[in-house]
C-alpha atoms as a PDB file:
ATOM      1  CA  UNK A   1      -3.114 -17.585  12.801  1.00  0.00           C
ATOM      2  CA  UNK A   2      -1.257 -17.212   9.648  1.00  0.00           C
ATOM      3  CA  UNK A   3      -0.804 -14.016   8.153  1.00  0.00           C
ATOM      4  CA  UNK A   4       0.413 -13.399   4.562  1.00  0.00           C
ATOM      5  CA  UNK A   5       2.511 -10.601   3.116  1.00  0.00           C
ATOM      6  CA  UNK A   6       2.311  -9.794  -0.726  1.00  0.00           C
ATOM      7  CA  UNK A   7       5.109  -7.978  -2.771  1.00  0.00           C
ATOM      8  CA  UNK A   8       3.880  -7.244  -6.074  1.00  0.00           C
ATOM      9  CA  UNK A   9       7.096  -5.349  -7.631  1.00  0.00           C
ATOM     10  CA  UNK A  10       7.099  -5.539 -11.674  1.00  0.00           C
ATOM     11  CA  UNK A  11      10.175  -4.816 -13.322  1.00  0.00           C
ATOM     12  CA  UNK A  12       8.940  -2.003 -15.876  1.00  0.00           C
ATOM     13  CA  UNK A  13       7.872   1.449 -14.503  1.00  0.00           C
ATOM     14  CA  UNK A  14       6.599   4.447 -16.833  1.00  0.00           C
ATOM     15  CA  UNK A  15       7.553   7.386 -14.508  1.00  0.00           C
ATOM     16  CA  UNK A  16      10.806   6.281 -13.194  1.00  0.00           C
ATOM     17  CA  UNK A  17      12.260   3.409 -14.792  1.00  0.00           C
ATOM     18  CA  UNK A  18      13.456   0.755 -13.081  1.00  0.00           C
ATOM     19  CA  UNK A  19      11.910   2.074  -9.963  1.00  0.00           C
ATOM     20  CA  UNK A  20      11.864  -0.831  -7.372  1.00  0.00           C
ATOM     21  CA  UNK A  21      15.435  -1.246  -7.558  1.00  0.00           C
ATOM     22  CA  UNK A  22      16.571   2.594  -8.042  1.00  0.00           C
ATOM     23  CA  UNK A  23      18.853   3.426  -4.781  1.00  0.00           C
ATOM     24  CA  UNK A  24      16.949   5.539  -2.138  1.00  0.00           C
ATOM     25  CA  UNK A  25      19.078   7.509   0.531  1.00  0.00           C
ATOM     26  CA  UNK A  26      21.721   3.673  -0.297  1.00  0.00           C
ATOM     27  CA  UNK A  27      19.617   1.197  -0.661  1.00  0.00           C
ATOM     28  CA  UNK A  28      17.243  -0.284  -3.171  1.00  0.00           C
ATOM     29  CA  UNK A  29      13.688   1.056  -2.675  1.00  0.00           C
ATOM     30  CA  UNK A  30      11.962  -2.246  -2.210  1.00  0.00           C
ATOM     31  CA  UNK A  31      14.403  -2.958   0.357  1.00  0.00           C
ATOM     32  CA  UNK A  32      12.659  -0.666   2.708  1.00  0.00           C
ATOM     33  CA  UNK A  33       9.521  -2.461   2.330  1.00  0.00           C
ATOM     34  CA  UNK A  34      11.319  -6.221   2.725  1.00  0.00           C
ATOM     35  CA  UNK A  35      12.931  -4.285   5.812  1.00  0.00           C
ATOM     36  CA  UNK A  36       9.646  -3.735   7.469  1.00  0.00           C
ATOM     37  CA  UNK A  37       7.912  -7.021   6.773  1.00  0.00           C
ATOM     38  CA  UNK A  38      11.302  -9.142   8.375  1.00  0.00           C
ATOM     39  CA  UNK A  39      10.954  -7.240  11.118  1.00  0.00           C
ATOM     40  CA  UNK A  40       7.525  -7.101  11.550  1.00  0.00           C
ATOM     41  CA  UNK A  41       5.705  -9.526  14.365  1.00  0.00           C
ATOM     42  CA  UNK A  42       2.100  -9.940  12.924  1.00  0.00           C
ATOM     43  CA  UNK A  43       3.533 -11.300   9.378  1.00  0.00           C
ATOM     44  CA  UNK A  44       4.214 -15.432   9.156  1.00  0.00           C
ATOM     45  CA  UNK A  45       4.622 -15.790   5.971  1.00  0.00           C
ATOM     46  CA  UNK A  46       5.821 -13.200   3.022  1.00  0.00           C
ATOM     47  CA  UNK A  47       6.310 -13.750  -1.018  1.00  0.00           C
ATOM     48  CA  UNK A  48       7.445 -11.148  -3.791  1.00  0.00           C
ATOM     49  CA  UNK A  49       5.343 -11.823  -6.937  1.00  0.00           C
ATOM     50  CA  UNK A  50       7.471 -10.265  -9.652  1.00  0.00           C
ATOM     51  CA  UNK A  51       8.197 -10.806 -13.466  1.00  0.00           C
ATOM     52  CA  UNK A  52      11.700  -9.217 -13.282  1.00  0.00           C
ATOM     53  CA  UNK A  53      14.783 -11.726 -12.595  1.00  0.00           C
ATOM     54  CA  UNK A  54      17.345  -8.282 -11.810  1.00  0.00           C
ATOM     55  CA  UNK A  55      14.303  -7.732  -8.948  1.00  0.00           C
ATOM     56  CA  UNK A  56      13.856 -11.603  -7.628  1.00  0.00           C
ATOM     57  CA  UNK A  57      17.899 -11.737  -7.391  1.00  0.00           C
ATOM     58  CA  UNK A  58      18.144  -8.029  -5.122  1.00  0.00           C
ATOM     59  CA  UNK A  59      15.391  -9.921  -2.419  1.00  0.00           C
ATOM     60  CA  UNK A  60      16.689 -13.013  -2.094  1.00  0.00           C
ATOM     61  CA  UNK A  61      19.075 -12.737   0.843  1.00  0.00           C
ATOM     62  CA  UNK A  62      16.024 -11.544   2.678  1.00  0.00           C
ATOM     63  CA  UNK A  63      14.594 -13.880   5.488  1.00  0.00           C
ATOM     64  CA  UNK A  64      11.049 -14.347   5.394  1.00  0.00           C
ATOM     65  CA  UNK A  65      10.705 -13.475   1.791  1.00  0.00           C
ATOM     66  CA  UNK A  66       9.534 -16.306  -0.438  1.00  0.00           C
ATOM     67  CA  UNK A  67      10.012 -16.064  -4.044  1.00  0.00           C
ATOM     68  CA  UNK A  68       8.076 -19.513  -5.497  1.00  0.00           C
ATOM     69  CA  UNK A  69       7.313 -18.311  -9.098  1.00  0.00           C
ATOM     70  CA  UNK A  70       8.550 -15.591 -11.980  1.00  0.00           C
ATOM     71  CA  UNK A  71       4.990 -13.998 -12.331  1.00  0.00           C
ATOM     72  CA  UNK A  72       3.251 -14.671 -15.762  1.00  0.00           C
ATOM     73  CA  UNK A  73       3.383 -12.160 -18.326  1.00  0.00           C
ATOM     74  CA  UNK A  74      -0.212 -11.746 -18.726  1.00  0.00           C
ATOM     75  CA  UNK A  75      -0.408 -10.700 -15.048  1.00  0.00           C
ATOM     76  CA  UNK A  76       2.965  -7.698 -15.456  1.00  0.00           C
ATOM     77  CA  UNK A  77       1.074  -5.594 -17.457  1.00  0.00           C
ATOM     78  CA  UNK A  78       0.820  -2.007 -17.605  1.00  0.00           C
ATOM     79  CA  UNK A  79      -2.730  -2.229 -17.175  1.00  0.00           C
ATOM     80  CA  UNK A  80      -3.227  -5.357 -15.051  1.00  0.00           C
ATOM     81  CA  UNK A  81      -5.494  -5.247 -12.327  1.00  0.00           C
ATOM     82  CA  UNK A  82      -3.926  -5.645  -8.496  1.00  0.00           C
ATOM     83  CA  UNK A  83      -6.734  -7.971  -8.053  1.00  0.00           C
ATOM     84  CA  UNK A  84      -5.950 -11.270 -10.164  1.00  0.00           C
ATOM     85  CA  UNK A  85      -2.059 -10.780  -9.411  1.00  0.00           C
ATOM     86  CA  UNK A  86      -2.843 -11.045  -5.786  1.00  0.00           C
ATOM     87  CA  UNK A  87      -5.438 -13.907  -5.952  1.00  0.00           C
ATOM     88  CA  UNK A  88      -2.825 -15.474  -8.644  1.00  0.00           C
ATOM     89  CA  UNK A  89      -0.261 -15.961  -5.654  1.00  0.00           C
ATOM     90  CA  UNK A  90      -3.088 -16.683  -3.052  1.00  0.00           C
ATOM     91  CA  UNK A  91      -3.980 -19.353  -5.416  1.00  0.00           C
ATOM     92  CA  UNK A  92      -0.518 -20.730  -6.259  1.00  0.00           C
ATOM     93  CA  UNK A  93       0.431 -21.545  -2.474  1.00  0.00           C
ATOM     94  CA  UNK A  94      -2.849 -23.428  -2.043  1.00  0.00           C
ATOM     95  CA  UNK A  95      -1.574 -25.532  -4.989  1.00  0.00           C
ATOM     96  CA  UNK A  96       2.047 -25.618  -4.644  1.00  0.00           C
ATOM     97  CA  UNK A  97       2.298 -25.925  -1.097  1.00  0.00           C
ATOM     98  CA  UNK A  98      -1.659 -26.527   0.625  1.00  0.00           C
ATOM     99  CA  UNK A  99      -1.558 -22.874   2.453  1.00  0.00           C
ATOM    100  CA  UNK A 100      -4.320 -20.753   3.406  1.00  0.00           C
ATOM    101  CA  UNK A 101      -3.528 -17.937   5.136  1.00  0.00           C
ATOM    102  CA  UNK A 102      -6.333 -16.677   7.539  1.00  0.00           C
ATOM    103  CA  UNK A 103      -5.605 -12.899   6.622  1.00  0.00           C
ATOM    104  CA  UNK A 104      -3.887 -11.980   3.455  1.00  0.00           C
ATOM    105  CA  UNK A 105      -1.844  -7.892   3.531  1.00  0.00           C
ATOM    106  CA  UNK A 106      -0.885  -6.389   0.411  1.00  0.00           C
ATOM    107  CA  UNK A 107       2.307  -4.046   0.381  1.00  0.00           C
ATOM    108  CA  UNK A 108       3.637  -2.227  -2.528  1.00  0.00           C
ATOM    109  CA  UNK A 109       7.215  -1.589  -2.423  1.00  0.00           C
ATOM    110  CA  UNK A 110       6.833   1.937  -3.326  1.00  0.00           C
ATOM    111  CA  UNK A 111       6.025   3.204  -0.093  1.00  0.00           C
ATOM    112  CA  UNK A 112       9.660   3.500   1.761  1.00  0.00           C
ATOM    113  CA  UNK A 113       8.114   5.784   4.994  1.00  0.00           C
ATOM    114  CA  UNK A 114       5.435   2.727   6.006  1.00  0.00           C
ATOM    115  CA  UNK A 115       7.271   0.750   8.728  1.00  0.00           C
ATOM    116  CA  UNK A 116       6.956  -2.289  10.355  1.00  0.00           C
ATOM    117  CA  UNK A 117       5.078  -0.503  13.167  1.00  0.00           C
ATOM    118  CA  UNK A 118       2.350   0.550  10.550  1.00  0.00           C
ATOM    119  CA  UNK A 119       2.490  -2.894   9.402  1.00  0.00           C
ATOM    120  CA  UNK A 120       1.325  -4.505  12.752  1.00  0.00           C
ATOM    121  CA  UNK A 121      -1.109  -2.265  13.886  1.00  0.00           C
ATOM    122  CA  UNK A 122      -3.247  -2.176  11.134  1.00  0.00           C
ATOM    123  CA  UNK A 123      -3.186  -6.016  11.032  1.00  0.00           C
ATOM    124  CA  UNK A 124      -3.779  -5.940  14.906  1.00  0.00           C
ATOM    125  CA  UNK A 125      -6.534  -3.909  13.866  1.00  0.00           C
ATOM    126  CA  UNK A 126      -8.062  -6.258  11.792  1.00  0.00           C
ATOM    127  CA  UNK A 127      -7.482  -9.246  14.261  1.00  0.00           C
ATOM    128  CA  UNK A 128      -9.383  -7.639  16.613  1.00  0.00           C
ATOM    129  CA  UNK A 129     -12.723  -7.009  14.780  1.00  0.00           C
ATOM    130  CA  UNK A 130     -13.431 -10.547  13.594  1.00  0.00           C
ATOM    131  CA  UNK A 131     -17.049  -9.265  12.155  1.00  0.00           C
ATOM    132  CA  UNK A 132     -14.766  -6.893   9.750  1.00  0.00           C
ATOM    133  CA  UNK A 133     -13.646  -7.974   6.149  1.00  0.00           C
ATOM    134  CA  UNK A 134     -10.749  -5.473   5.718  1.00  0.00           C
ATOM    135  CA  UNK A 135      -8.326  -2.925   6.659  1.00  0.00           C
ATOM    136  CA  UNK A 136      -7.186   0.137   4.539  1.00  0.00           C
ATOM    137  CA  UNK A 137      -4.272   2.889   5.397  1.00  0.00           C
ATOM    138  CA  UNK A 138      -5.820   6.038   4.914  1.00  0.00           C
ATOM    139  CA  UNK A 139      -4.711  10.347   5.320  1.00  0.00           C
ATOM    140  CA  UNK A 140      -6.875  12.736   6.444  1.00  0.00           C
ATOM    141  CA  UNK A 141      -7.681  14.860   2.991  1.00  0.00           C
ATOM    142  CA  UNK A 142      -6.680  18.700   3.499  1.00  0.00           C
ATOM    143  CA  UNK A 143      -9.192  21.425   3.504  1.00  0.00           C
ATOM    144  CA  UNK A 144      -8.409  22.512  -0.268  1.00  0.00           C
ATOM    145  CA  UNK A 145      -8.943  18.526  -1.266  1.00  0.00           C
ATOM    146  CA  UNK A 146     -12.372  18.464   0.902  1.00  0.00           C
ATOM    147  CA  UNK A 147     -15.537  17.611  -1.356  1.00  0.00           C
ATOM    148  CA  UNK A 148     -17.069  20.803  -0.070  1.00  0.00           C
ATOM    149  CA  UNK A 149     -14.307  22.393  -1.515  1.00  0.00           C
ATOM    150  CA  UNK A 150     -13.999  21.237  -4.997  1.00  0.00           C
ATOM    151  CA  UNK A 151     -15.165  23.187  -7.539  1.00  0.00           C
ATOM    152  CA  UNK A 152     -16.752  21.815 -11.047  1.00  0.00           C
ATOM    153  CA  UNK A 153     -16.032  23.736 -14.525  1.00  0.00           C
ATOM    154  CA  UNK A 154     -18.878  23.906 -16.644  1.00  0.00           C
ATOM    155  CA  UNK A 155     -16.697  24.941 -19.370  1.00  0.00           C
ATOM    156  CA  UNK A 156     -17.935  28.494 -18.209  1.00  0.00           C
ATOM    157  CA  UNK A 157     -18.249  29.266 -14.813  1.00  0.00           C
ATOM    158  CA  UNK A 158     -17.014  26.703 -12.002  1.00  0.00           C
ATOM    159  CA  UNK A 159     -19.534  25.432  -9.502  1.00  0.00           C
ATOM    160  CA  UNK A 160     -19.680  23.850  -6.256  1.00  0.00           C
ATOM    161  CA  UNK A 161     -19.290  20.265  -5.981  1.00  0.00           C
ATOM    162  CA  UNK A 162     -20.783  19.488  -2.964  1.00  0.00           C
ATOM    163  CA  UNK A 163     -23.781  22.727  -2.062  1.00  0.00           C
ATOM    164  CA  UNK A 164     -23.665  24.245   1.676  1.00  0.00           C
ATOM    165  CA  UNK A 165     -24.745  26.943   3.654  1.00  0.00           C
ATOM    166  CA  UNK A 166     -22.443  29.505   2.839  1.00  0.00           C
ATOM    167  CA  UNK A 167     -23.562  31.824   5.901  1.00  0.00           C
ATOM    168  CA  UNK A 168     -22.451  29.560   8.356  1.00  0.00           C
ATOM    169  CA  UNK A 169     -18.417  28.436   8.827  1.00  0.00           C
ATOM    170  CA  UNK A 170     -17.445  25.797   6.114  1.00  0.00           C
ATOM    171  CA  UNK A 171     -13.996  24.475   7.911  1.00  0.00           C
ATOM    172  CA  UNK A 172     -15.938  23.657  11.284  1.00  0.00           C
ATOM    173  CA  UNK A 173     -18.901  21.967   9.743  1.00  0.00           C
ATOM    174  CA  UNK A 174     -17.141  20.194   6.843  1.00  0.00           C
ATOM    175  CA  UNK A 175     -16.766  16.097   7.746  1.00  0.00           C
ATOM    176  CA  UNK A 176     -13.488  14.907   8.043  1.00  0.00           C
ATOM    177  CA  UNK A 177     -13.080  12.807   4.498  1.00  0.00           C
ATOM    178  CA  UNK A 178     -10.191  10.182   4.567  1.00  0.00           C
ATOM    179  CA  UNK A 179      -8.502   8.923   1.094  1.00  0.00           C
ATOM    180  CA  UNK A 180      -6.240   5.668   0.548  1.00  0.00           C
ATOM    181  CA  UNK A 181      -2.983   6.690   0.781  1.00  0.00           C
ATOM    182  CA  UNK A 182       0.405   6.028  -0.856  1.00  0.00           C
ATOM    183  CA  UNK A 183       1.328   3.394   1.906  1.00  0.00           C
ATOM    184  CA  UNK A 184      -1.136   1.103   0.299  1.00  0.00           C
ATOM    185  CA  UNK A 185      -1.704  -1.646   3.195  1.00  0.00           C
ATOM    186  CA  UNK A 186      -4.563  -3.364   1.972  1.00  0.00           C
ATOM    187  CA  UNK A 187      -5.373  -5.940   4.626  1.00  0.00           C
ATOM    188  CA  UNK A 188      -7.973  -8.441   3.784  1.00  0.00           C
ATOM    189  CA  UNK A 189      -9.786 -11.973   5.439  1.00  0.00           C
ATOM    190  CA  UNK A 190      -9.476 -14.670   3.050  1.00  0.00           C
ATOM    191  CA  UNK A 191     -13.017 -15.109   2.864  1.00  0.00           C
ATOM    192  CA  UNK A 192     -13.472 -11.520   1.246  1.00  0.00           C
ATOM    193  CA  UNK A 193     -10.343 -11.581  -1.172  1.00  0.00           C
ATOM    194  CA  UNK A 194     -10.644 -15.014  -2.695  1.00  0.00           C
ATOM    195  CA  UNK A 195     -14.846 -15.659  -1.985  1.00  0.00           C
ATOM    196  CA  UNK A 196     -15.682 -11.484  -2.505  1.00  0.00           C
ATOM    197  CA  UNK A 197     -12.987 -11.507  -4.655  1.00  0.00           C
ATOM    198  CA  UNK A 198     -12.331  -7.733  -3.231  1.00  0.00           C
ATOM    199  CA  UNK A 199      -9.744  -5.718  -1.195  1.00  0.00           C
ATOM    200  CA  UNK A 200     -12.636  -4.096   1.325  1.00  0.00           C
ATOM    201  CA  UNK A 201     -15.528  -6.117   1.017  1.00  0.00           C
ATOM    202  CA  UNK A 202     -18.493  -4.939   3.484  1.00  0.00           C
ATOM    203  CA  UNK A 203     -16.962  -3.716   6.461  1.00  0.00           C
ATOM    204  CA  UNK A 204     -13.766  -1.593   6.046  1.00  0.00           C
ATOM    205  CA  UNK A 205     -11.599  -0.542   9.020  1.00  0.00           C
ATOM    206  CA  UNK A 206      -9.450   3.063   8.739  1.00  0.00           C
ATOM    207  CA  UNK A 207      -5.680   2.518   9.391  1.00  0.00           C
ATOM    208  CA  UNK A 208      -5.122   6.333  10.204  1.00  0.00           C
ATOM    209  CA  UNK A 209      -1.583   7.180   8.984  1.00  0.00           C
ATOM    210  CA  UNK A 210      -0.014  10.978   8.879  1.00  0.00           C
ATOM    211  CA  UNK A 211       0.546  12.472   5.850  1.00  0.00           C
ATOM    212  CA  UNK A 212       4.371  12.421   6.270  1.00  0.00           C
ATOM    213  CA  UNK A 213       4.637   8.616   6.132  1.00  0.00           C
ATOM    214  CA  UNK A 214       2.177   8.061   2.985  1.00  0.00           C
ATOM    215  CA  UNK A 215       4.485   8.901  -0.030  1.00  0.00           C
ATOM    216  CA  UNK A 216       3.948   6.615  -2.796  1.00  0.00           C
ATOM    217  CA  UNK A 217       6.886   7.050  -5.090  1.00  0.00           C
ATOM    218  CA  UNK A 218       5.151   7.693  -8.919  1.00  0.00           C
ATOM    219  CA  UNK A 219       7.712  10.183 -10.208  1.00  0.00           C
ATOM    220  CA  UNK A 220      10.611  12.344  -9.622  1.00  0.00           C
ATOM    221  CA  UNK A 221       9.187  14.671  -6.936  1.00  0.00           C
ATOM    222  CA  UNK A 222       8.260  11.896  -4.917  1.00  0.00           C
ATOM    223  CA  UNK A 223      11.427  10.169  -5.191  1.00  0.00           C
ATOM    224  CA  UNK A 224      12.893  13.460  -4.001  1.00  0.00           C
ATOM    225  CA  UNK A 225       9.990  14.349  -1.294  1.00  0.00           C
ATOM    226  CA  UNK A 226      11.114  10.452   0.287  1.00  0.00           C
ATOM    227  CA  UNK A 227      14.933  11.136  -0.119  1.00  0.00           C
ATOM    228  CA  UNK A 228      14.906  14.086   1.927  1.00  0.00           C
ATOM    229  CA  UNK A 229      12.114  12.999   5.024  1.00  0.00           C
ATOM    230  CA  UNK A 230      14.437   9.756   5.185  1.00  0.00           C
ATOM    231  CA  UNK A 231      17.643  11.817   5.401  1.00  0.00           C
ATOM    232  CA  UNK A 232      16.106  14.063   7.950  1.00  0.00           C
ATOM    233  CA  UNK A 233      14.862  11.143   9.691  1.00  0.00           C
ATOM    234  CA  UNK A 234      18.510   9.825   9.951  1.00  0.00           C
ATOM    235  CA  UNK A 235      20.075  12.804  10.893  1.00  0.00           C
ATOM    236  CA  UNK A 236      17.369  12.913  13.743  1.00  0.00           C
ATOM    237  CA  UNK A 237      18.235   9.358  14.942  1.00  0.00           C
ATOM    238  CA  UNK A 238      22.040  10.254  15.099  1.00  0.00           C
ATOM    239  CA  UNK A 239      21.838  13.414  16.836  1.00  0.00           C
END
């Protein structure tokens, strides 16, 4: 069964610049992601799909992590799709080296609080549900983000999004919604990423993950909210 890890990590960044190798709590922030896939026991194969040499030369001395190409510029674009980078790599090995992974997982480096633990379990998850096409981390949304809680503006008056019965207890009725969250593992079958050519395909599988360990670094705050959990963390540990 071979499993394949994807790194995309581009060397430009519009909220914090130079993101993927700013130092977080001593270390580089992808590091924490190339941390969890060495020492994760689902993953047989791993490569970082960059366009940044400063990037390619702070993974190399990483075991498991293949770096076979400098990623083309038409594919390190602000506005490039995940989609084609991801297939772009799929696509290379088959070339380059006649692989074909079974199962292909997708992890962003900005997400320093997903572990190795997270890793396996959602591709466990996936291993054991052969009629599925895909596995997605999700968080539970909170009640103020729930759909029957949103509220439209007309440009007047604001409205209900979603219409209920407003005699009757909202919070206990509501359904649970679930969003993708910042720990982006995107776990796919072959068949649906490079045939489907799509992340979920038919049948999607949660990966329920707390909202503690789903940062996604995008700014400042983040970068500050993932500082601080992973210094409490660490004091935690040595105490």
């Amino acid at each position: 069964m071979e499993v394949l890890a994807i790194i995309p990590a581009r060397g430009g960044s519009k909220g914090i610049p130079g993101k993927n190798l700013r130092p977080l709590y001593g270390k580089p922030l992808i590091h924490y992601t190339l941390e969890a896939i060495r020492k994760s026991k689902t993953i047989t194969k791993a490569i970082l799909t960059t366009d940044s040499d400063e990037i390619m030369a702070a993974s190399r001395d990483f075991s498991k992590i293949e770096i076979p190409f400098k990623r083309p510029p038409e594919l390190a674009r602000d506005n490039t799709p995940m989609l084609p980078v991801v297939t772009h790599a799929v696509e290379f090995l088959k070339n380059s080296q006649n692989y074909r992974p079974d199962y292909i997982v997708l992890l962003q480096p900005t997400s320093p609080l997903r572990t190795h633990i997270h890793i396996d379990e959602a591709l466990q998850l996936l291993l054991m549900h052969n009629e599925a096409d895909s596995v997605v981390s999700v968080v539970e949304l909170p009640h103020n983000c729930n759909p029957f809680s949103i509220m439209k503006y007309d440009g007047k008056y604001l409205q209900p999004f979603m219409q209920y019965d407003e005699s009757k207890n909202l919070r206990q009725l509501k359904p649970r919604f679930y969003a993708r969250n910042g720990a982006a593992i995107y776990a796919s079958t072959y068949e649906c990423l490079m045939v489907k050519k799509s992340f979920y395909g038919d049948t999607v599988l949660p990966y329920f993950m707390k909202k503690e360990d789903s940062i996604d670094i995008d700014d400042q705050f983040d970068f500050k909210t993932a500082e601080f959990l992973i210094s409490q963390r660490a004091n935690n540990f040595a105490s």
